[in-house]
C-alpha atoms as a PDB file:
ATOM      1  CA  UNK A   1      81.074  60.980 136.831  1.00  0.00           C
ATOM      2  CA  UNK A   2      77.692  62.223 135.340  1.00  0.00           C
ATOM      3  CA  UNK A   3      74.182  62.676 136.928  1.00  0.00           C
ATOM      4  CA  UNK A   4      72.761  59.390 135.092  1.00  0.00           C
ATOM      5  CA  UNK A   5      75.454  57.067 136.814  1.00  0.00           C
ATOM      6  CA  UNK A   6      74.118  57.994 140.035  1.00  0.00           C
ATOM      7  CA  UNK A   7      70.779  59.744 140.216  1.00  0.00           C
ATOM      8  CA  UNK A   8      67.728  58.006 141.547  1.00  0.00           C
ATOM      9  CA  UNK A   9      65.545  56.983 138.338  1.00  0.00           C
ATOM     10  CA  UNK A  10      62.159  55.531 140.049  1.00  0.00           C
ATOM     11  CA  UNK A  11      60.968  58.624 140.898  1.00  0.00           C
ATOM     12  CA  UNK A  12      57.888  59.060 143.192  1.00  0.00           C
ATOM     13  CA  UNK A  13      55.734  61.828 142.315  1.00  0.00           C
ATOM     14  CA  UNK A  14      52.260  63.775 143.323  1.00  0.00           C
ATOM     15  CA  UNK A  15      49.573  65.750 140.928  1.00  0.00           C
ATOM     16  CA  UNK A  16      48.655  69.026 141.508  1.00  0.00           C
ATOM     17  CA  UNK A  17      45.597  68.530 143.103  1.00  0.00           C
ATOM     18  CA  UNK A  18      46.896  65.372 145.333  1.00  0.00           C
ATOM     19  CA  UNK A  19      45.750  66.530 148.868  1.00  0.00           C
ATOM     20  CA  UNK A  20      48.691  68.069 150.640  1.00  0.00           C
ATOM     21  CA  UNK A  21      48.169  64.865 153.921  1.00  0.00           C
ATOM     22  CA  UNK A  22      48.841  62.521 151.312  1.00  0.00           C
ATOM     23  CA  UNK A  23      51.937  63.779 149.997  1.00  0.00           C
ATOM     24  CA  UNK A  24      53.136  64.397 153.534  1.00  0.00           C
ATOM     25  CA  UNK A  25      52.574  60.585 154.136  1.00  0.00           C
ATOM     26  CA  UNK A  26      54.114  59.409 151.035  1.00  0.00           C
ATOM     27  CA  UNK A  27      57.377  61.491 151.791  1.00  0.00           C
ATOM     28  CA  UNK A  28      56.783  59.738 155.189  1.00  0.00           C
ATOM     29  CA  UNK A  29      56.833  56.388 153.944  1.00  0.00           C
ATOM     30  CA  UNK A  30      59.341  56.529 151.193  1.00  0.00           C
ATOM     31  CA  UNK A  31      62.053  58.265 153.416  1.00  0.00           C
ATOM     32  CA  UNK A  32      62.280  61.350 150.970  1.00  0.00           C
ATOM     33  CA  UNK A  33      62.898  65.338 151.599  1.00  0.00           C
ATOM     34  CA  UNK A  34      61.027  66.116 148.261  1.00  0.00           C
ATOM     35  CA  UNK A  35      58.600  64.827 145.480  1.00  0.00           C
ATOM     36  CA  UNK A  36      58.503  66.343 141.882  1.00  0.00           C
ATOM     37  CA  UNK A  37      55.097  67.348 140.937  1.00  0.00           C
ATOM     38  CA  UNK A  38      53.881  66.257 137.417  1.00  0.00           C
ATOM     39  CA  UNK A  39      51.119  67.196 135.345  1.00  0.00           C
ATOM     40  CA  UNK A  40      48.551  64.902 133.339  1.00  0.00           C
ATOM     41  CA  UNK A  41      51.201  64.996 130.585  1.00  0.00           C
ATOM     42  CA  UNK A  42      54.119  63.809 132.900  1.00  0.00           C
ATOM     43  CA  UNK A  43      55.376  67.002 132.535  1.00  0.00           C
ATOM     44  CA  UNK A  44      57.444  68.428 135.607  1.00  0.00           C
ATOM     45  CA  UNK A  45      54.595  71.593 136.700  1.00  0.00           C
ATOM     46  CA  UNK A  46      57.005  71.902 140.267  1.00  0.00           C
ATOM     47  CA  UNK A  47      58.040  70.266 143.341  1.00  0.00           C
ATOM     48  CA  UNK A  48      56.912  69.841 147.119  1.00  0.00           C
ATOM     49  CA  UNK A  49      59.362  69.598 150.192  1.00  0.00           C
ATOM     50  CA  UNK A  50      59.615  69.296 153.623  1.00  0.00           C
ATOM     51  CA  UNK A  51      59.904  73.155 153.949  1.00  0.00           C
ATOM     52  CA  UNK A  52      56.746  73.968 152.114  1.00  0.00           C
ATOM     53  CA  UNK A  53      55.176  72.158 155.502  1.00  0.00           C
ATOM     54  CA  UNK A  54      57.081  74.596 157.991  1.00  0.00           C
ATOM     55  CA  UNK A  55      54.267  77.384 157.989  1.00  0.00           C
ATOM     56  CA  UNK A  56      51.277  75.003 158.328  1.00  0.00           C
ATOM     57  CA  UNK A  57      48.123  76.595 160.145  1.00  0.00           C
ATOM     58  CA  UNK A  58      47.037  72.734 161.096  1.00  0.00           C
ATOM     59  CA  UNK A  59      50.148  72.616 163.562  1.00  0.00           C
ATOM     60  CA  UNK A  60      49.720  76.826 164.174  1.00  0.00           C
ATOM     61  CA  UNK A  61      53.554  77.161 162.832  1.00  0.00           C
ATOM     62  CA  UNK A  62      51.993  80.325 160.220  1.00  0.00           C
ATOM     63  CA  UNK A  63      54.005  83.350 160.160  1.00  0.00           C
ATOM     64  CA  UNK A  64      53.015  86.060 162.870  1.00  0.00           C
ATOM     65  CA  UNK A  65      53.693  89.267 161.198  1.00  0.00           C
ATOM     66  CA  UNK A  66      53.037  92.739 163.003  1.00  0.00           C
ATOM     67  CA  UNK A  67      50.709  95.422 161.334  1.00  0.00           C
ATOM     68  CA  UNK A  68      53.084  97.692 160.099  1.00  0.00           C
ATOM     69  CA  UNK A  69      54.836  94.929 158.405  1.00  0.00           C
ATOM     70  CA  UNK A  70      52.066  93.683 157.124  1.00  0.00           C
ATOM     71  CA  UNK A  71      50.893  97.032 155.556  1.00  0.00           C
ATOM     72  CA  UNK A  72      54.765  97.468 154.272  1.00  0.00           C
ATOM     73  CA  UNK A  73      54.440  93.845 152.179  1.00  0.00           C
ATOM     74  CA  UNK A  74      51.362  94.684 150.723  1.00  0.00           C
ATOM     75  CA  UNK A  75      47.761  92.150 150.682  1.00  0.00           C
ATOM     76  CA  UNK A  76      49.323  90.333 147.808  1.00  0.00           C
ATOM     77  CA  UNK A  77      51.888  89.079 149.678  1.00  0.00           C
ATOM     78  CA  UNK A  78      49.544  88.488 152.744  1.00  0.00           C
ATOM     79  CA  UNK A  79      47.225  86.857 150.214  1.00  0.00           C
ATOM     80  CA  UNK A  80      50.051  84.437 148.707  1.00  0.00           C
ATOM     81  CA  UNK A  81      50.982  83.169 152.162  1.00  0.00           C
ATOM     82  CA  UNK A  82      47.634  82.353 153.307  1.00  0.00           C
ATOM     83  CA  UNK A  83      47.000  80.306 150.209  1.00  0.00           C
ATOM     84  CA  UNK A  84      50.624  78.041 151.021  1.00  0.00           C
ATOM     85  CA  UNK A  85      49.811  78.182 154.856  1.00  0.00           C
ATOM     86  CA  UNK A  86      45.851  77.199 154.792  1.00  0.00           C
ATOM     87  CA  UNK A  87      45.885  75.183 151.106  1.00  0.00           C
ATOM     88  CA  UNK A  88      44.785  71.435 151.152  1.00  0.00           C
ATOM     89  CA  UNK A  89      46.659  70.306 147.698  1.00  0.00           C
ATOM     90  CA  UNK A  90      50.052  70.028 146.645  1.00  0.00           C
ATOM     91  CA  UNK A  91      49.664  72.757 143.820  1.00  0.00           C
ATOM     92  CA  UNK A  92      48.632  75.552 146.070  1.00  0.00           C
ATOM     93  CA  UNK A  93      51.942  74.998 148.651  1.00  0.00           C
ATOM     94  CA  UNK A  94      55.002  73.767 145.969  1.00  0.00           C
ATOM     95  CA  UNK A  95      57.618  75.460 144.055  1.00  0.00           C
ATOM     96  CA  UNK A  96      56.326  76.025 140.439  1.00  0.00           C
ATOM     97  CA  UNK A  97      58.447  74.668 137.567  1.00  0.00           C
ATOM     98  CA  UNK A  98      58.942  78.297 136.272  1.00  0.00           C
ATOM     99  CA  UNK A  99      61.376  78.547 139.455  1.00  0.00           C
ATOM    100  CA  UNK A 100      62.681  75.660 140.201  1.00  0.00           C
ATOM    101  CA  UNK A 101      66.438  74.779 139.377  1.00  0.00           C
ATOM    102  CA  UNK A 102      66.582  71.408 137.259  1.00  0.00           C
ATOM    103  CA  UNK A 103      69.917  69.347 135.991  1.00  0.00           C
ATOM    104  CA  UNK A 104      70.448  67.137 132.688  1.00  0.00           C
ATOM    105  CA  UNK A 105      71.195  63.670 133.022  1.00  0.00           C
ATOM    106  CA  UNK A 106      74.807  64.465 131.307  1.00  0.00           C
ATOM    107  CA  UNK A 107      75.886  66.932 133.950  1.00  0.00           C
ATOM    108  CA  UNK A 108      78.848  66.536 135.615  1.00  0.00           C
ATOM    109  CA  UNK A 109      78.463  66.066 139.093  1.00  0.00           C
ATOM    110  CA  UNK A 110      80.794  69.000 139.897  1.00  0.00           C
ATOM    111  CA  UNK A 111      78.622  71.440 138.158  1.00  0.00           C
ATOM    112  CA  UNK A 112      75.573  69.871 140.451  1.00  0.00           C
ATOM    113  CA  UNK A 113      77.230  70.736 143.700  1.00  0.00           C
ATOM    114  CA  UNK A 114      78.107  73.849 142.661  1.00  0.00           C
ATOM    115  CA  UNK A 115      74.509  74.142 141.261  1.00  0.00           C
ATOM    116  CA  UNK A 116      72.985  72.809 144.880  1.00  0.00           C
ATOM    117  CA  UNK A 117      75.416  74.948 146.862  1.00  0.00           C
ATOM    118  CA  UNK A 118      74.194  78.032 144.802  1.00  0.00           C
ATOM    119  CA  UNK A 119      71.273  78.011 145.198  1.00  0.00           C
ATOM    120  CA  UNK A 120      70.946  76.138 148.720  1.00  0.00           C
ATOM    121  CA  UNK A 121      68.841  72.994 147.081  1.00  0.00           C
ATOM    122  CA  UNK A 122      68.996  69.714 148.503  1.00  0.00           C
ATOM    123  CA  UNK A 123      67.794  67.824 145.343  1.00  0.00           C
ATOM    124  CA  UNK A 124      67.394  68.575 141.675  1.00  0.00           C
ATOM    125  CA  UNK A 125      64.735  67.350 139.470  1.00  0.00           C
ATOM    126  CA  UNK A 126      67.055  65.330 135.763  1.00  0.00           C
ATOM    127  CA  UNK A 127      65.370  66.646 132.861  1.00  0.00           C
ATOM    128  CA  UNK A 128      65.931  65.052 129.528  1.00  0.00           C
ATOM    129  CA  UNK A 129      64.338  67.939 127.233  1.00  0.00           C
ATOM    130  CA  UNK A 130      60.318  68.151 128.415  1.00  0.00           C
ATOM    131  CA  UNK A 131      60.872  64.897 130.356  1.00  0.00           C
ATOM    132  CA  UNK A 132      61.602  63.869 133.860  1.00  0.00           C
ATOM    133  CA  UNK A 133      63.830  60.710 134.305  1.00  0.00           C
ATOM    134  CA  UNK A 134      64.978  61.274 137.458  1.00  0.00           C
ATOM    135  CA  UNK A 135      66.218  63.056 140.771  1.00  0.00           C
ATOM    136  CA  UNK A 136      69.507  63.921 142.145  1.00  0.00           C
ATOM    137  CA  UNK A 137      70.140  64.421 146.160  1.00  0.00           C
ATOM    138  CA  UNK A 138      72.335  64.882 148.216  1.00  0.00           C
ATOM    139  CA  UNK A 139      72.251  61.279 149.362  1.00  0.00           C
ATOM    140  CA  UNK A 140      73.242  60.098 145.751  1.00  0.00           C
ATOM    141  CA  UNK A 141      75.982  62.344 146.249  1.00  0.00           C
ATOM    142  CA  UNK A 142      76.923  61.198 149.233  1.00  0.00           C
ATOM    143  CA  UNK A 143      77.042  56.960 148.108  1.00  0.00           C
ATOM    144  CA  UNK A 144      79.215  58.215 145.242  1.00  0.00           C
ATOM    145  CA  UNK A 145      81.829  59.584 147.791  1.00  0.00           C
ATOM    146  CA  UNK A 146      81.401  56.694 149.953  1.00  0.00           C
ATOM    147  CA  UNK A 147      82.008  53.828 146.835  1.00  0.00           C
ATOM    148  CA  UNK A 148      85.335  56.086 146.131  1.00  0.00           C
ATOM    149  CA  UNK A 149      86.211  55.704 149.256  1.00  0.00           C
ATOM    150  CA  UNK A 150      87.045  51.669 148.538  1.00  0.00           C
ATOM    151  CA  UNK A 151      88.819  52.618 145.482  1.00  0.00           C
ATOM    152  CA  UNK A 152      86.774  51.757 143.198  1.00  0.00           C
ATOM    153  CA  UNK A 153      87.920  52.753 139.489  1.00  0.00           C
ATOM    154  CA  UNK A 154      85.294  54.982 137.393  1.00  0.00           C
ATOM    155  CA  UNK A 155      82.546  53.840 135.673  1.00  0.00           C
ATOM    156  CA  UNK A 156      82.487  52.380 131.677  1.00  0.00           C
ATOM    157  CA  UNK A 157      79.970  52.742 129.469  1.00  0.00           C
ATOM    158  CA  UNK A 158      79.638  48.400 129.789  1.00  0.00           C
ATOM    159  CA  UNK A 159      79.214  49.538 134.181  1.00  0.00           C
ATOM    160  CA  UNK A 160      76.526  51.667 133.037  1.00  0.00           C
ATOM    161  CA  UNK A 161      74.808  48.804 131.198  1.00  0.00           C
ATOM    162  CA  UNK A 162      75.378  46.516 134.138  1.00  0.00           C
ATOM    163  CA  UNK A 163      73.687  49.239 135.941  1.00  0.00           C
ATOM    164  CA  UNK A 164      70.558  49.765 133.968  1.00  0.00           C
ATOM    165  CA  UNK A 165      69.773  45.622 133.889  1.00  0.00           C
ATOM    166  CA  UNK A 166      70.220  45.631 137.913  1.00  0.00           C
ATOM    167  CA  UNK A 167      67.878  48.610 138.093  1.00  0.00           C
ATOM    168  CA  UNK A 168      65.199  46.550 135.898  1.00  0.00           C
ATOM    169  CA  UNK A 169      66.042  42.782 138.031  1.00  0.00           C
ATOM    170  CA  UNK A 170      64.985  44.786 141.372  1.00  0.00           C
ATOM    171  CA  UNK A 171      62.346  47.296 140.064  1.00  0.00           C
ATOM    172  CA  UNK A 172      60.111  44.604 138.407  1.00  0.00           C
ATOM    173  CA  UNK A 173      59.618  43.001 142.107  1.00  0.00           C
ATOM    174  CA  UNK A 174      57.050  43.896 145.104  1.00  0.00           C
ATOM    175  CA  UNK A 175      60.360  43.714 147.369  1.00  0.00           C
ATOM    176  CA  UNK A 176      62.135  46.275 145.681  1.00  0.00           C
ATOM    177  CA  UNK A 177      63.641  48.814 148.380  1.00  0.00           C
ATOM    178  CA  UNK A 178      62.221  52.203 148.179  1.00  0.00           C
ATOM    179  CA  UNK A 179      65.099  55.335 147.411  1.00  0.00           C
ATOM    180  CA  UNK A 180      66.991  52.131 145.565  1.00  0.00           C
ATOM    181  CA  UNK A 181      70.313  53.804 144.493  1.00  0.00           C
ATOM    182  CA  UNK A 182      72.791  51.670 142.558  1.00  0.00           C
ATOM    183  CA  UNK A 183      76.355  52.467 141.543  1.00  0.00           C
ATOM    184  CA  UNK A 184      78.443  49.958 139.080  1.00  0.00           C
ATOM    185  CA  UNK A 185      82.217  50.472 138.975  1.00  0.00           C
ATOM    186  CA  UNK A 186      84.067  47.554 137.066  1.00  0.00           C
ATOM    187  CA  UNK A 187      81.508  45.178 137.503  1.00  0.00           C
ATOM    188  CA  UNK A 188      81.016  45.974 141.144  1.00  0.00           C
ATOM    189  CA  UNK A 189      77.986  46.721 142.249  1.00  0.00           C
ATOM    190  CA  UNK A 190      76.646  48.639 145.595  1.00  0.00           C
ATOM    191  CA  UNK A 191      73.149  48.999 146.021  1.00  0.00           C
ATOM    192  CA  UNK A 192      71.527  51.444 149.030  1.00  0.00           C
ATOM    193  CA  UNK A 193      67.825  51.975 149.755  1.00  0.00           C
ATOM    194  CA  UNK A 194      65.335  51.470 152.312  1.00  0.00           C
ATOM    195  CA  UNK A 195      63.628  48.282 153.115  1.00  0.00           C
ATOM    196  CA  UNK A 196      61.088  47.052 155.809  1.00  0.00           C
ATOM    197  CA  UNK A 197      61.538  43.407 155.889  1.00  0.00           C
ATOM    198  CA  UNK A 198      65.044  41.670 156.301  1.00  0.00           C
ATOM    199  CA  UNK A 199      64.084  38.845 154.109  1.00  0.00           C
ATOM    200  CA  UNK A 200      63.418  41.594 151.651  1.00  0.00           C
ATOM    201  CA  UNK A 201      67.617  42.196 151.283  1.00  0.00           C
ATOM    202  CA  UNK A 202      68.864  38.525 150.359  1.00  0.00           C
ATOM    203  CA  UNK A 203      66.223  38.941 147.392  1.00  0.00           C
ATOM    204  CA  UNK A 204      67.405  42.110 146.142  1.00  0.00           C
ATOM    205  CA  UNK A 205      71.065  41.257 146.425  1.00  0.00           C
ATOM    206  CA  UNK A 206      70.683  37.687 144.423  1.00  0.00           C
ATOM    207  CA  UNK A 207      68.469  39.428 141.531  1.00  0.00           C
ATOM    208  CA  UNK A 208      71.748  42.021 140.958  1.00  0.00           C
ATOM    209  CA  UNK A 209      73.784  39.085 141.373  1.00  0.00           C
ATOM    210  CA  UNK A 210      72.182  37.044 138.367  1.00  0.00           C
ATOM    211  CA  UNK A 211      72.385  40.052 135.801  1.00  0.00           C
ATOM    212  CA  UNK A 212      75.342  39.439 133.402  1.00  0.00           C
ATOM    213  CA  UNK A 213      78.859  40.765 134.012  1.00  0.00           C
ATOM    214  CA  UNK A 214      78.593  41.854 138.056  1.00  0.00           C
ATOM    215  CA  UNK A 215      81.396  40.622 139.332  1.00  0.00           C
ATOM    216  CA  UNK A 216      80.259  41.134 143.257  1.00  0.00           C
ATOM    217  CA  UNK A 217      77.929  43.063 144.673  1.00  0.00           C
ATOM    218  CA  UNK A 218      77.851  45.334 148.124  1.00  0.00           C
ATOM    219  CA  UNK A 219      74.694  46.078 150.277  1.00  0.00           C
ATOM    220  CA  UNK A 220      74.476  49.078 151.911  1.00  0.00           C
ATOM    221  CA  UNK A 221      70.708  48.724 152.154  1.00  0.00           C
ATOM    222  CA  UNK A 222      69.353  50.314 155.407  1.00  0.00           C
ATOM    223  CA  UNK A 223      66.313  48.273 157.394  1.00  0.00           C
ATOM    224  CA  UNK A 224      63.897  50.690 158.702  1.00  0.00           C
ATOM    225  CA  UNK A 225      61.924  49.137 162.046  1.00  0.00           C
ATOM    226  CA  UNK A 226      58.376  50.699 161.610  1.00  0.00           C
ATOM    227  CA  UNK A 227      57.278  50.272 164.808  1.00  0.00           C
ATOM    228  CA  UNK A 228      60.218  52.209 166.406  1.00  0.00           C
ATOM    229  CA  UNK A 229      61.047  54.842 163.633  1.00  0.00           C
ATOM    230  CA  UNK A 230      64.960  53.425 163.648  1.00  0.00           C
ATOM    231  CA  UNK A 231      66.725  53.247 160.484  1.00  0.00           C
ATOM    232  CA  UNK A 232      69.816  49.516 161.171  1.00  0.00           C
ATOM    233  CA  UNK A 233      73.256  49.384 158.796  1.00  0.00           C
ATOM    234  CA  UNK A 234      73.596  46.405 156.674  1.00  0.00           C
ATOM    235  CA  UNK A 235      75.599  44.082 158.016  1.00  0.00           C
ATOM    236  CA  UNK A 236      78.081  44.513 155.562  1.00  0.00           C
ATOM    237  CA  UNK A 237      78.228  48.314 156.409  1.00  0.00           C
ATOM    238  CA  UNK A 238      78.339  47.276 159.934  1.00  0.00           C
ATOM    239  CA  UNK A 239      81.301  45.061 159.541  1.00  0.00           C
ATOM    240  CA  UNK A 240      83.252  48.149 157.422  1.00  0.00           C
ATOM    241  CA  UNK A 241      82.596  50.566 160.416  1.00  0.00           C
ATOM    242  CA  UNK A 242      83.991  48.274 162.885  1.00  0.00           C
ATOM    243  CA  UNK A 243      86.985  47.287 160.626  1.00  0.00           C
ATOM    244  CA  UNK A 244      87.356  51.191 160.164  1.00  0.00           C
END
């Protein structure tokens, strides 16, 4: 399998000079680790995740660091951390592009674990050339494994078709899930993602039923209950755990 079969392609993203509260929430809301940060040009300029919040002074989590260790790192380094730990936008606390570790949508997904497990990433920006089409995770990783796990034969190039036109059915609709993740093996379809709203899952499965040549599809969609921060199973998935 290859990154594009599985990688999410409705990527949120953040400015540089989005205040750093408001990419917090939106990470909040959308149920995400990490947002690529674009410039004016679309261009990927870096990325912000949950560990650039760690050393915040708002929550007094900044690092302590005795004088003589201080002196020994030098004021530039002093300088740089008190810009990430006291900045208010997105550009003064991210990863810059210039180090961040990026895949192509035609990479195998062996070579991205190894990639991730070398250099201890959880997700990886999909470049095609200057352009950013998507993101890989660990969670797309982990619905691959868990659709080969029902023996489910590899994808064609007609699956990755299928795939594309399901994307477009769900993504052109205010009930779309958010993190929507879709994997098409032989005309089988299982979709994941995050909704709010039950009625919101009957909708989503009936517009990947309707697109040409699915031959079933399988929801692994989690509900997410606002009010108490729990994340429920789909029934489906509910049903497979119990049979399991």
């Amino acid at each position: 399998m290859r990154v594009h079969q599985i990688m999410t392609r409705k990527v949120a993203t953040v400015k540089a000079d989005t205040p750093i509260l408001e990419a917090a929430n939106l990470m909040l809301q959308r149920h995400i680790s990490g947002v690529p940060v674009v410039g004016d040009d679309g261009k990927l300029v870096g990325i912000v995740s949950e560990g650039d919040f760690i050393h915040r002074g708002e929550i007094g989590t900044q690092r302590r660091r005795g004088r003589w260790l201080k002196m020994l790192l030098g004021p530039g380094r002093s300088a740089t951390e008190f810009v990430h730990e006291q900045g208010g936008k997105v550009g003064e606390i991210m990863t810059p592009a210039a180090e961040l570790c990026t895949a192509t949508d035609d990479m195998l997904l062996e070579d991205i674990v190894q990639l991730m497990e070398r250099r201890n990433v959880k997700r990886l920006p999909v470049m095609r050339g200057d352009a950013l089409v998507g993101i890989v995770s660990r969670s797309d990783l982990l619905r691959a494994v868990a659709s080969l796990a029902r023996d489910i034969p590899v994808p064609t190039t007609d699956d990755d078709q299928i795939r594309q036109q399901v994307i477009a059915a769900i993504e052109s609709n205010e009930w779309q899930p958010a993190q929507l993740g879709v994997i098409v093996r032989d005309g089988i379809v299982h979709l994941s993602g995050i909704i709010t709203d039950e009625r919101f899952r009957k909708a989503i499965i009936v517009a990947a039923e309707n697109v040409a040549g699915v031959k079933l599809v399988h929801d692994h969609i989690y509900l997410f209950d606002a009010m108490s921060g729990i994340s429920f199973n789909s029934p489906e998935d509910e049903e497979w755990a119990k049979a399991g």
